[in-house]
N, C-alpha and C. Protein backbone atom coordinates (compact mmCIF):
# COMPACT_ATOMS: atom_id res chain seq x y z
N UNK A 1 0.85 -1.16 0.00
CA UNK A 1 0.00 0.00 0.00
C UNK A 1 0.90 1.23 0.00
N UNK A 2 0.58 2.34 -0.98
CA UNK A 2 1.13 3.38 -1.12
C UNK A 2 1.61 4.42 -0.06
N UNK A 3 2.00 4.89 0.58
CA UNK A 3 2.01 5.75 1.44
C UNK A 3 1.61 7.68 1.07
N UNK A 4 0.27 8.00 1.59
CA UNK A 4 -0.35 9.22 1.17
C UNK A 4 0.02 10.33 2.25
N UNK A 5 0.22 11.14 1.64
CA UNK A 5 1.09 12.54 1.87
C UNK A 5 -0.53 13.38 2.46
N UNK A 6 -0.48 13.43 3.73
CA UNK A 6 -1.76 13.80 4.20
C UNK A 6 -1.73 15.38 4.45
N UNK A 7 -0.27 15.74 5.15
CA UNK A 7 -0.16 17.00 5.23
C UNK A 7 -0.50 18.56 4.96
N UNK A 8 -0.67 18.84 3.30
CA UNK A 8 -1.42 19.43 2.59
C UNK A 8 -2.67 19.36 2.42
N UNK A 9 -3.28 18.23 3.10
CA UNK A 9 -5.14 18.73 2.83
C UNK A 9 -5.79 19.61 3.88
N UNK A 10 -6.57 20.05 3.62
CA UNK A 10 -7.09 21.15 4.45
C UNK A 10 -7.61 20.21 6.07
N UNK A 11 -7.82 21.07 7.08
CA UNK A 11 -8.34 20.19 8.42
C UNK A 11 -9.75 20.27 8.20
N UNK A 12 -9.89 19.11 8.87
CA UNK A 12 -11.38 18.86 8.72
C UNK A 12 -12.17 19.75 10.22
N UNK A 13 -13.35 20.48 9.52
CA UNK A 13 -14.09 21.47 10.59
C UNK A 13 -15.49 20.58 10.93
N UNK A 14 -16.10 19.45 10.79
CA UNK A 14 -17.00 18.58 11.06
C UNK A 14 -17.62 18.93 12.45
N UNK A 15 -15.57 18.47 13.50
CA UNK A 15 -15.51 17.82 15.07
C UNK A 15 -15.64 19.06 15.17
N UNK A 16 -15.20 20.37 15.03
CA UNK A 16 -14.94 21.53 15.40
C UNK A 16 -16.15 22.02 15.84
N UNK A 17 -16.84 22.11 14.56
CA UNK A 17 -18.11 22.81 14.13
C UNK A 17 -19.09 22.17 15.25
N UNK A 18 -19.40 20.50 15.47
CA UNK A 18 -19.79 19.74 16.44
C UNK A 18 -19.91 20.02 17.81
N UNK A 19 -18.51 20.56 17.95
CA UNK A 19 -17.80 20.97 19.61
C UNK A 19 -18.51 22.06 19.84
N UNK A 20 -18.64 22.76 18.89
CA UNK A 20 -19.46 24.23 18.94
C UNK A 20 -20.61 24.40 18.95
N UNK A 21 -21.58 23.16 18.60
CA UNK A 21 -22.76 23.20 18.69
C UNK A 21 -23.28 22.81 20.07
N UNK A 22 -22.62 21.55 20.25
CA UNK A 22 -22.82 21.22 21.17
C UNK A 22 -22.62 22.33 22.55
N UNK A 23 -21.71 22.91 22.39
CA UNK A 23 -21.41 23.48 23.56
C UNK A 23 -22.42 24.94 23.79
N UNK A 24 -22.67 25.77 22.86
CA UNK A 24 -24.23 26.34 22.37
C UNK A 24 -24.84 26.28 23.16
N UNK A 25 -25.43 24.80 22.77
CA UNK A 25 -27.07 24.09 23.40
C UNK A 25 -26.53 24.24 24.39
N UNK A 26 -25.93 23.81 24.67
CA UNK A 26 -25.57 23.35 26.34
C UNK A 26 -25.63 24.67 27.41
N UNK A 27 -25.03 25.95 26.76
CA UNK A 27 -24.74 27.21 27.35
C UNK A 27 -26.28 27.41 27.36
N UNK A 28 -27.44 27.61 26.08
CA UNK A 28 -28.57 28.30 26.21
C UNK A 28 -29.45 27.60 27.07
N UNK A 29 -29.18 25.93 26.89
CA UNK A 29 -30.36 25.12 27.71
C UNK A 29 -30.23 25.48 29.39
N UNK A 30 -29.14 25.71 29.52
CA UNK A 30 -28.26 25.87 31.15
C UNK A 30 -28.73 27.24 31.47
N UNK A 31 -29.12 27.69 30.51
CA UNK A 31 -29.68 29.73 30.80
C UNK A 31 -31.02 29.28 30.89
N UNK A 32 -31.56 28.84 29.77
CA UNK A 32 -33.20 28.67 30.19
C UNK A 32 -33.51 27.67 31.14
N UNK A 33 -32.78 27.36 31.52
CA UNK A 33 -33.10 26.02 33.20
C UNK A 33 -33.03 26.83 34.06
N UNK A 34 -31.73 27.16 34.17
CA UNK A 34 -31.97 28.31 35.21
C UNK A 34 -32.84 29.34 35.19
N UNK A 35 -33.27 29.97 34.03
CA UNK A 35 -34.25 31.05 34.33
C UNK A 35 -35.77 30.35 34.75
N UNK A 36 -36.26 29.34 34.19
CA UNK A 36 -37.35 28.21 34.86
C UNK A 36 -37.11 28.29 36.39
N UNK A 37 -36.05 27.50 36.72
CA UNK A 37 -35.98 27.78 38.29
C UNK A 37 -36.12 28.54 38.84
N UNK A 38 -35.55 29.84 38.86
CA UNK A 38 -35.66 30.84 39.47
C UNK A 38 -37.01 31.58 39.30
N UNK A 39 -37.30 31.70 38.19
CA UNK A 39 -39.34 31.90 38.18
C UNK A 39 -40.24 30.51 38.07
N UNK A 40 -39.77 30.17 39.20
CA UNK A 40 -41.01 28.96 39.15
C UNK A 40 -41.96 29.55 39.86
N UNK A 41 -43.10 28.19 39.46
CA UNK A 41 -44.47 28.40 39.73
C UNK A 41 -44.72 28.43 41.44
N UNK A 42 -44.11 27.60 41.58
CA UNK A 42 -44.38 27.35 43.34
C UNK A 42 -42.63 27.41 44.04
N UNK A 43 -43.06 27.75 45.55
CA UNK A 43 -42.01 27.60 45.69
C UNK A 43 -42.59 27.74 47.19
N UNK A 44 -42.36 26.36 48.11
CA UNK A 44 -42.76 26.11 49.62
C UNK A 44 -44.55 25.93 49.73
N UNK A 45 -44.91 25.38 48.52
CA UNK A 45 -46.08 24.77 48.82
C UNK A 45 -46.94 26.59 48.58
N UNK A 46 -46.41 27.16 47.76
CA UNK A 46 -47.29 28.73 47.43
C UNK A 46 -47.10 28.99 46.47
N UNK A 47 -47.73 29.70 45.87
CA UNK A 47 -47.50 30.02 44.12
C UNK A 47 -46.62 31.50 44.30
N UNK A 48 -45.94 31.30 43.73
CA UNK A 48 -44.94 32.55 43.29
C UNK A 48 -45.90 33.69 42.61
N UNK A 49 -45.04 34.87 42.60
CA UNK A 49 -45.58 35.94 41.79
C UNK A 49 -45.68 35.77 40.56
N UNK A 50 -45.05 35.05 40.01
CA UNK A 50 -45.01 34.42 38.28
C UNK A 50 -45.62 33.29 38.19
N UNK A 51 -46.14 32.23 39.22
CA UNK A 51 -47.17 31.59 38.92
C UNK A 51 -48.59 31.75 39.23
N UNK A 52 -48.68 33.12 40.19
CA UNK A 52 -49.93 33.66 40.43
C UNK A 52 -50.46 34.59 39.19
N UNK A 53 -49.03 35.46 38.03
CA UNK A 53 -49.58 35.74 37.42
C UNK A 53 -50.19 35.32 36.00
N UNK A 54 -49.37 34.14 35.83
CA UNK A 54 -49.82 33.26 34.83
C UNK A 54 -51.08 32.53 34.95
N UNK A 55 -51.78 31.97 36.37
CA UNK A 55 -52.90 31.54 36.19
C UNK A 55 -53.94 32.30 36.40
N UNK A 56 -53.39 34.05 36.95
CA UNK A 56 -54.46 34.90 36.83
C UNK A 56 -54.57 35.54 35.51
N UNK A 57 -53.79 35.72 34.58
CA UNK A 57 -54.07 35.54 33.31
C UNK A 57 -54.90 34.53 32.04
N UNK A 58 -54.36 33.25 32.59
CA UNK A 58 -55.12 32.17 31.91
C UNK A 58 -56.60 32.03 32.65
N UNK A 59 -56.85 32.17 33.71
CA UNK A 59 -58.36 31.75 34.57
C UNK A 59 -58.87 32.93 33.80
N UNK A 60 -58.32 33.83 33.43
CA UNK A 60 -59.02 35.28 32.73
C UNK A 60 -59.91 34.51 31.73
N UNK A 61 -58.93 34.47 30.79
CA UNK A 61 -59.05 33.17 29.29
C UNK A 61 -60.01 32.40 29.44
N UNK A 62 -59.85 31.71 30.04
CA UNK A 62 -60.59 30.43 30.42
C UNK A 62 -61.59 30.65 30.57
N UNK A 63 -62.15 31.01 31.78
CA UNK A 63 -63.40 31.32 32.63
C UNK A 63 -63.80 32.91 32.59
N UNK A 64 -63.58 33.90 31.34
CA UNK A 64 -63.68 34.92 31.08
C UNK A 64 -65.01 35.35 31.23
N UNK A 65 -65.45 34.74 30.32
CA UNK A 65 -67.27 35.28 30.85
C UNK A 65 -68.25 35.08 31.40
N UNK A 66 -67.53 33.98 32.71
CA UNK A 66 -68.52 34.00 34.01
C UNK A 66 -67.71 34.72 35.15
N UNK A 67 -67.04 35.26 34.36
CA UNK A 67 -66.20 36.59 36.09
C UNK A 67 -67.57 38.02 35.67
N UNK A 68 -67.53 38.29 37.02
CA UNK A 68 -68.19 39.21 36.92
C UNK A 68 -67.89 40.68 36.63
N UNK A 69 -68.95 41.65 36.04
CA UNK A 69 -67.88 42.85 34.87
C UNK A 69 -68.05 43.70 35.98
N UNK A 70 -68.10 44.00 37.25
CA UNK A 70 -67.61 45.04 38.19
C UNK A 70 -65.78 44.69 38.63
N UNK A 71 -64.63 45.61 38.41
CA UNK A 71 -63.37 45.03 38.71
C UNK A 71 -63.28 44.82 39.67
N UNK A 72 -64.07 45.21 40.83
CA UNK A 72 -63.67 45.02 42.39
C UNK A 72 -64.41 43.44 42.76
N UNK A 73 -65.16 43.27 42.01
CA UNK A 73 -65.75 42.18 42.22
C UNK A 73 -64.87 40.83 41.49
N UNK A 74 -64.92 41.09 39.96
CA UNK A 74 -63.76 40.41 39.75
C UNK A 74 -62.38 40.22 40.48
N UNK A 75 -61.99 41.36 40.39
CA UNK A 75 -60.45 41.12 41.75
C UNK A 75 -60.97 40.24 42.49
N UNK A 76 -61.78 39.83 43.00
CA UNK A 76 -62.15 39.88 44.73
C UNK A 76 -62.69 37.70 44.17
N UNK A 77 -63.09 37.85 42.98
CA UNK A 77 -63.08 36.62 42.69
C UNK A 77 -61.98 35.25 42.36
N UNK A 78 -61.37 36.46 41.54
CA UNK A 78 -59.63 35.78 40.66
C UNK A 78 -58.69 35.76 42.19
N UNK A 79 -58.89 36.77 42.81
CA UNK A 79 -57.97 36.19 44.29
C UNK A 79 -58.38 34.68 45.14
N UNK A 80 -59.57 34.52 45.32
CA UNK A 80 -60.20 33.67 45.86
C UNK A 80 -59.81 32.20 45.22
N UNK A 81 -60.08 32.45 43.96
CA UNK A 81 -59.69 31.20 42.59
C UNK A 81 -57.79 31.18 42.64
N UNK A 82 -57.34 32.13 43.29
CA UNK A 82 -55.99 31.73 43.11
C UNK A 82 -55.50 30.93 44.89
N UNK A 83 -56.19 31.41 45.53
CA UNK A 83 -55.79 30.24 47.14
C UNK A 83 -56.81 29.45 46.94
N UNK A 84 -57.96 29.12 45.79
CA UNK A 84 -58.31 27.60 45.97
C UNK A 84 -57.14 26.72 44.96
N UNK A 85 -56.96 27.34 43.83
CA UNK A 85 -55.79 26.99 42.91
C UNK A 85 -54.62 26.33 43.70
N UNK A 86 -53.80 27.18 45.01
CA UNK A 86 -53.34 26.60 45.50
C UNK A 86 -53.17 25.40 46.32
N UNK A 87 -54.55 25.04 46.51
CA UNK A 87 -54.88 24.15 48.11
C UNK A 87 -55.11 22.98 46.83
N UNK A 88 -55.84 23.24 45.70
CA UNK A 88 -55.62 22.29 44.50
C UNK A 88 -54.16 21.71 44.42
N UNK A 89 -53.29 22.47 43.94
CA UNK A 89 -52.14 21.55 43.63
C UNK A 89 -51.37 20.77 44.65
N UNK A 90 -51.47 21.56 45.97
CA UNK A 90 -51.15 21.27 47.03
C UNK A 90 -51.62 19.54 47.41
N UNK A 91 -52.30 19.46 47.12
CA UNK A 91 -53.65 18.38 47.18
C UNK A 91 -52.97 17.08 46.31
N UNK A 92 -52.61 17.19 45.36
CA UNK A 92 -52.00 16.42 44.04
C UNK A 92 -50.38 15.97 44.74
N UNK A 93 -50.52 14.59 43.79
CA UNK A 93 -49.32 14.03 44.25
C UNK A 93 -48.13 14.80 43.59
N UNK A 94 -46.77 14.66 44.62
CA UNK A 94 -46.26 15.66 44.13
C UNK A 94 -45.32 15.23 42.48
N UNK A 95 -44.83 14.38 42.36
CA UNK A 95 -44.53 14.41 40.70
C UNK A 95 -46.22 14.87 40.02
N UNK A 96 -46.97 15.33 40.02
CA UNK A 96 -47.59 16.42 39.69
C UNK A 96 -47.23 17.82 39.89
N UNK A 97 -47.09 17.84 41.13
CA UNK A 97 -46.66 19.08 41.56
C UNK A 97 -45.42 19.81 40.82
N UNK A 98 -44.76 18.83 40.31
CA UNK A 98 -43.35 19.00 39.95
C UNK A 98 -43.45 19.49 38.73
N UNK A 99 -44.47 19.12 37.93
CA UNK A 99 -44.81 18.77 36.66
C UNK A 99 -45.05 20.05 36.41
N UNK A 100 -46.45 20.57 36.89
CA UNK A 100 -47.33 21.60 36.79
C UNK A 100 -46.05 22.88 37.42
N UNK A 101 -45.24 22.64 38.66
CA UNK A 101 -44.39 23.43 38.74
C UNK A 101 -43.49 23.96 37.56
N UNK A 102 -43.11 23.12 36.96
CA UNK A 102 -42.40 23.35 35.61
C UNK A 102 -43.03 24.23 34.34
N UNK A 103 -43.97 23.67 34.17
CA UNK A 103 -45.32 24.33 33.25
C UNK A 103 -45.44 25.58 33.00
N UNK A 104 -45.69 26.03 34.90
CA UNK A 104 -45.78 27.65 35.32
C UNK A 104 -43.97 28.25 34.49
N UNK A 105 -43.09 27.56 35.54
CA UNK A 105 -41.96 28.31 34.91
C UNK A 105 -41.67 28.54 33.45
N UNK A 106 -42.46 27.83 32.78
CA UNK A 106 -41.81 27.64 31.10
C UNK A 106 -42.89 29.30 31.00
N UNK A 107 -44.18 29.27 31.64
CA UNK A 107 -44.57 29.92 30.99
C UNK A 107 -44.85 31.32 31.77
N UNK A 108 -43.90 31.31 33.04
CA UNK A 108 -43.16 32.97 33.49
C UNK A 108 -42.75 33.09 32.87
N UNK A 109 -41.68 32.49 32.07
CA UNK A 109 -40.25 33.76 31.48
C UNK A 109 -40.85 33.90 29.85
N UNK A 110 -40.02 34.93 30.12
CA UNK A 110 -40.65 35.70 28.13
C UNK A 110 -39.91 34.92 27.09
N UNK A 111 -38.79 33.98 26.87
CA UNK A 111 -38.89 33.37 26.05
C UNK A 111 -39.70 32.12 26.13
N UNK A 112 -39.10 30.96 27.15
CA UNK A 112 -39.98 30.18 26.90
C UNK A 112 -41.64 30.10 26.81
N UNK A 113 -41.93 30.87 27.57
CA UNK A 113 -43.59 31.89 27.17
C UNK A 113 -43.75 31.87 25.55
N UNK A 114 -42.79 32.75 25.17
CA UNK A 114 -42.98 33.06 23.63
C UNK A 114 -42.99 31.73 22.96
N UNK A 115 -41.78 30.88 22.98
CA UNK A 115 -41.99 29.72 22.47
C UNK A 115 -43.62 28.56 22.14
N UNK A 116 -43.92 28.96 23.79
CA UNK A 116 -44.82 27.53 23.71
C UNK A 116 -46.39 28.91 23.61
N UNK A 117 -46.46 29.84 23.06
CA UNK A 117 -47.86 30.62 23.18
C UNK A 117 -47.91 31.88 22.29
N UNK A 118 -46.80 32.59 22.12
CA UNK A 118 -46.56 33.32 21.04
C UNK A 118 -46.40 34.54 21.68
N UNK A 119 -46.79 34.68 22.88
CA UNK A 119 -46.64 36.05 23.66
C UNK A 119 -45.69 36.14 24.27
N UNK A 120 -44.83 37.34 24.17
CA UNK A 120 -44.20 38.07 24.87
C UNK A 120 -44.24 38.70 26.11
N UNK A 121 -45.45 39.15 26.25
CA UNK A 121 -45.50 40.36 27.89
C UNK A 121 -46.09 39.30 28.60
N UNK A 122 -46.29 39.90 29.55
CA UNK A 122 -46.39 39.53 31.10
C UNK A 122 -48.11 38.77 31.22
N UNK A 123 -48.45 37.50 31.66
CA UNK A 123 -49.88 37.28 31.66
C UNK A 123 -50.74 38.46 32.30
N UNK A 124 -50.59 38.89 33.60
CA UNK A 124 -51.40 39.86 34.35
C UNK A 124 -51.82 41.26 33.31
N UNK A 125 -50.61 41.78 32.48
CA UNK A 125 -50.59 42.96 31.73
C UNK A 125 -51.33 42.61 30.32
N UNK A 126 -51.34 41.62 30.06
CA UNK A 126 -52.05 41.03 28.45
C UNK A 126 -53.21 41.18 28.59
N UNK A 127 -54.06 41.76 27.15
CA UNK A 127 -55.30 42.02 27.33
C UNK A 127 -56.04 40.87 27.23
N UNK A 128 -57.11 40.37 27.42
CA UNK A 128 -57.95 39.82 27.12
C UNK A 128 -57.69 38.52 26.05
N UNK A 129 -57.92 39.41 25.07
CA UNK A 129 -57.34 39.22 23.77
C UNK A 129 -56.47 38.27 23.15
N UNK A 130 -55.42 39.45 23.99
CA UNK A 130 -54.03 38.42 23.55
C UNK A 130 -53.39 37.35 23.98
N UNK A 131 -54.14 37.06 25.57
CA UNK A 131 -54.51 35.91 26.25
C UNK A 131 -54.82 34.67 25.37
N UNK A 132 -56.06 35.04 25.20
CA UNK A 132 -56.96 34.27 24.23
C UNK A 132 -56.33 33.72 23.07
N UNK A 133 -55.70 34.86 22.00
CA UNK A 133 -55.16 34.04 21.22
C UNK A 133 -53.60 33.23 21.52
N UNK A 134 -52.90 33.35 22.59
CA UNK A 134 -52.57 32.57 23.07
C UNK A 134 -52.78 31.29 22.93
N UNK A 135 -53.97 31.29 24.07
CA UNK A 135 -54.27 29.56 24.53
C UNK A 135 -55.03 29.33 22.93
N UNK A 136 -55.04 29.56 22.45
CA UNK A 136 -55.53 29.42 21.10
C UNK A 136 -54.28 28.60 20.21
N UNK A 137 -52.98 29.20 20.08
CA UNK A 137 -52.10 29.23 19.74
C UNK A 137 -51.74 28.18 20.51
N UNK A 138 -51.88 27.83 21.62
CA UNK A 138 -51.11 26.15 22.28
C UNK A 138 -52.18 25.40 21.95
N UNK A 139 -53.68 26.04 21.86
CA UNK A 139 -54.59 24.11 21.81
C UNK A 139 -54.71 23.49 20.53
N UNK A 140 -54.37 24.49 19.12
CA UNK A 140 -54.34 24.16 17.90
C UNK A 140 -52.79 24.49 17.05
N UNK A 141 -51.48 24.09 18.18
CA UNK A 141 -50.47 23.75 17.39
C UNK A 141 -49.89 22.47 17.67
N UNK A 142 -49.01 22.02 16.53
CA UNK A 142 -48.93 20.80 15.66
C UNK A 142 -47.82 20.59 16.60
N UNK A 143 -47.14 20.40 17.87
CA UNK A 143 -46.70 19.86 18.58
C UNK A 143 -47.61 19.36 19.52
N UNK A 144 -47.68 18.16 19.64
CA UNK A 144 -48.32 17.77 20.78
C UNK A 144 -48.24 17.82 22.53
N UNK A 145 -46.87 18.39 22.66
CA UNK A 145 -46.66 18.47 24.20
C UNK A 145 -47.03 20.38 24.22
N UNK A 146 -47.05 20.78 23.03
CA UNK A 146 -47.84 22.34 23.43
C UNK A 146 -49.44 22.15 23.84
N UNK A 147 -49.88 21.44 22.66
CA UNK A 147 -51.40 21.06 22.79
C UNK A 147 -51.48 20.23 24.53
N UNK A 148 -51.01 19.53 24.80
CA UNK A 148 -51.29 19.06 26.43
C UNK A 148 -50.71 20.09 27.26
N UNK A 149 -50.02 20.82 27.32
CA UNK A 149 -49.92 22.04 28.15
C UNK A 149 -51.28 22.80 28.59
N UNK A 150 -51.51 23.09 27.16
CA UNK A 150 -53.33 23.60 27.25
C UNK A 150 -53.87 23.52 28.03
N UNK A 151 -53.89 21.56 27.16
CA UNK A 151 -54.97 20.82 27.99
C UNK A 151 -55.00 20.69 29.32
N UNK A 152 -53.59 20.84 30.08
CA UNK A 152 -53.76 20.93 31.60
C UNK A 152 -53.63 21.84 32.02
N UNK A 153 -53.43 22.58 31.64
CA UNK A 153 -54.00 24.24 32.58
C UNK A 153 -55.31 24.64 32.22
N UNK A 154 -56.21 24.20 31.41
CA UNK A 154 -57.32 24.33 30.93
C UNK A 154 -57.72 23.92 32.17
N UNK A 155 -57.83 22.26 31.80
CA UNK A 155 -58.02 21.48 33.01
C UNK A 155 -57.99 21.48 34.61
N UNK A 156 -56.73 22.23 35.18
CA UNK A 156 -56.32 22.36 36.05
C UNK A 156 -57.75 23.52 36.39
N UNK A 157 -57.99 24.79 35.69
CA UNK A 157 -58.41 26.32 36.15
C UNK A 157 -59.81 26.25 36.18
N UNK A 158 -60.80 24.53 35.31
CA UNK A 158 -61.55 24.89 35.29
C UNK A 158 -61.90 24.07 36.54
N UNK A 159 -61.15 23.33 37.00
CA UNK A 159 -61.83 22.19 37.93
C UNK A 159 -61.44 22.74 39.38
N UNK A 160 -60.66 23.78 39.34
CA UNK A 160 -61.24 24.49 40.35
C UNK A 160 -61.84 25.63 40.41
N UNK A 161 -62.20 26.49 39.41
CA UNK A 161 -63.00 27.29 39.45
C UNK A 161 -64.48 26.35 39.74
N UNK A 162 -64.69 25.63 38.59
CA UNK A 162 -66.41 24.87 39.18
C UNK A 162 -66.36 23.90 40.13
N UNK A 163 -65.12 23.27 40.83
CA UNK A 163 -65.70 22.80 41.93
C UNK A 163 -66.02 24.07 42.97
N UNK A 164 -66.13 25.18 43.15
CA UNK A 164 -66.39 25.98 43.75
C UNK A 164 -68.23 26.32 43.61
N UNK A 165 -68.82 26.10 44.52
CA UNK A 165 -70.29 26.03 44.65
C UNK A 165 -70.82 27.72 44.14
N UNK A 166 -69.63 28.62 44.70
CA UNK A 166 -70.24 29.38 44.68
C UNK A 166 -70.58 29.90 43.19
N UNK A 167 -69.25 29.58 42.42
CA UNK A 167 -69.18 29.67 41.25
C UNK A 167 -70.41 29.08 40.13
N UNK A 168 -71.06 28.42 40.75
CA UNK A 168 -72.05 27.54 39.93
C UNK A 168 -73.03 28.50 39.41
N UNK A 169 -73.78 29.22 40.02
CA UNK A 169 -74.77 30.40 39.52
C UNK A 169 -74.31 31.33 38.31
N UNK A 170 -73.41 31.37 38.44
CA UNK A 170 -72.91 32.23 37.77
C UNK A 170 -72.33 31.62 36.19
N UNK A 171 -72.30 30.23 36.35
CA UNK A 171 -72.10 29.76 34.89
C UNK A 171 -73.62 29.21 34.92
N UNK A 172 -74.88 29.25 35.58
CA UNK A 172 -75.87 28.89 35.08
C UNK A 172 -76.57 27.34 35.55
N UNK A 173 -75.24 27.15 36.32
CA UNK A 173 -75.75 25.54 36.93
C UNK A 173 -76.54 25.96 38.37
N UNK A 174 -77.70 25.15 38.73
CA UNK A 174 -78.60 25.97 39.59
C UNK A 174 -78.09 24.85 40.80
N UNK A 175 -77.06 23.91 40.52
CA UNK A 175 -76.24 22.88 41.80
C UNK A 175 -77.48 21.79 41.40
N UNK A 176 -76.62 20.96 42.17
CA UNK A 176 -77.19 19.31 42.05
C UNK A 176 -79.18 19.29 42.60
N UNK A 177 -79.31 18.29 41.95
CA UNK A 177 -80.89 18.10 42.19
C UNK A 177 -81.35 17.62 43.69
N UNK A 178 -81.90 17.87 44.25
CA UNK A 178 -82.29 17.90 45.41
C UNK A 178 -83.09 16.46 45.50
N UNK A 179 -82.74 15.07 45.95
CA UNK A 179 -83.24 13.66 46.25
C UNK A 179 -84.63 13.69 47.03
């Protein structure tokens, strides 16, 4: 076998290019973990300011037009729905807890927010609107772990807003039939 004169060919940038990618991901995933953590949803069995304002934004969404249109009254409702919210998750085993903890954080911070919903600002500051097309934007896109995000905060906001009795009049249910 001949012996080939390797010296003169150019270096190969493949491993290089590789090393560099890799190391990238690794830097941005390590930024957005940490920013998750640090705005998580719960933190000592209480919802954080970034997970109080994300589900007082989405319960907006959600359950929008059985809040009532006086703001003091509304306030006075969405507070109430956010310490039953809590005594809810509280309640759930905790790899739930963990789960739904995570959820909130993806969807405090403004990128991963943006990623999985399309919005940028803050849930509490978003109108109505842009709420809406939001959760719009997670229950009819073509990833499926966006679409179950939805589905469990959907899930999560409505099952404690209507297990709440008081709440029942007000979406029209007159409560269980009397035996």
């Amino acid at each position: 076998m001949p012996d080939i004169d390797l010296s003169n060919s150019p270096p190969s940038t493949s491993r290089r290019w590789f090393l560099k990618s890799v190391g990238a991901i690794g830097v941005i995933g390590g930024a957005l973990g940490g920013l998750v953590y640090w705005r998580r949803g719960m933190a000592g069995g209480k919802l954080t300011a970034s997970g109080r304002d994300v589900f007082y934004g989405l319960t907006v969404a959600v359950v929008g037009p059985v809040l009532p249109k006086l703001p003091v009254e509304r306030e006075a409702l969405l507070r109430e729905h956010l310490v039953n919210l809590e005594a809810f998750i509280n309640g759930l085993p905790t790899a739930i807890q963990v789960e739904i903890n995570a959820l909130l954080g993806l969807l405090g911070n403004a990128p991963t927010r943006w990623a999985l919903t399309g919005a940028a600002g803050a849930w509490k500051d978003a109108s109505d609107e842009e709420v809406y097309k939001s959760l719009e934007y997670m229950r009819y896109n073509a990833l499926p772990s966006t679409r179950l995000t939805y589905q469990t905060l959907r899930g999560i906001i409505c099952l404690t807003f209507f297990s709440n009795s008081n709440n029942w009049q007000r979406a029209g249910y007159p409560g269980p039939v009397q035996l």
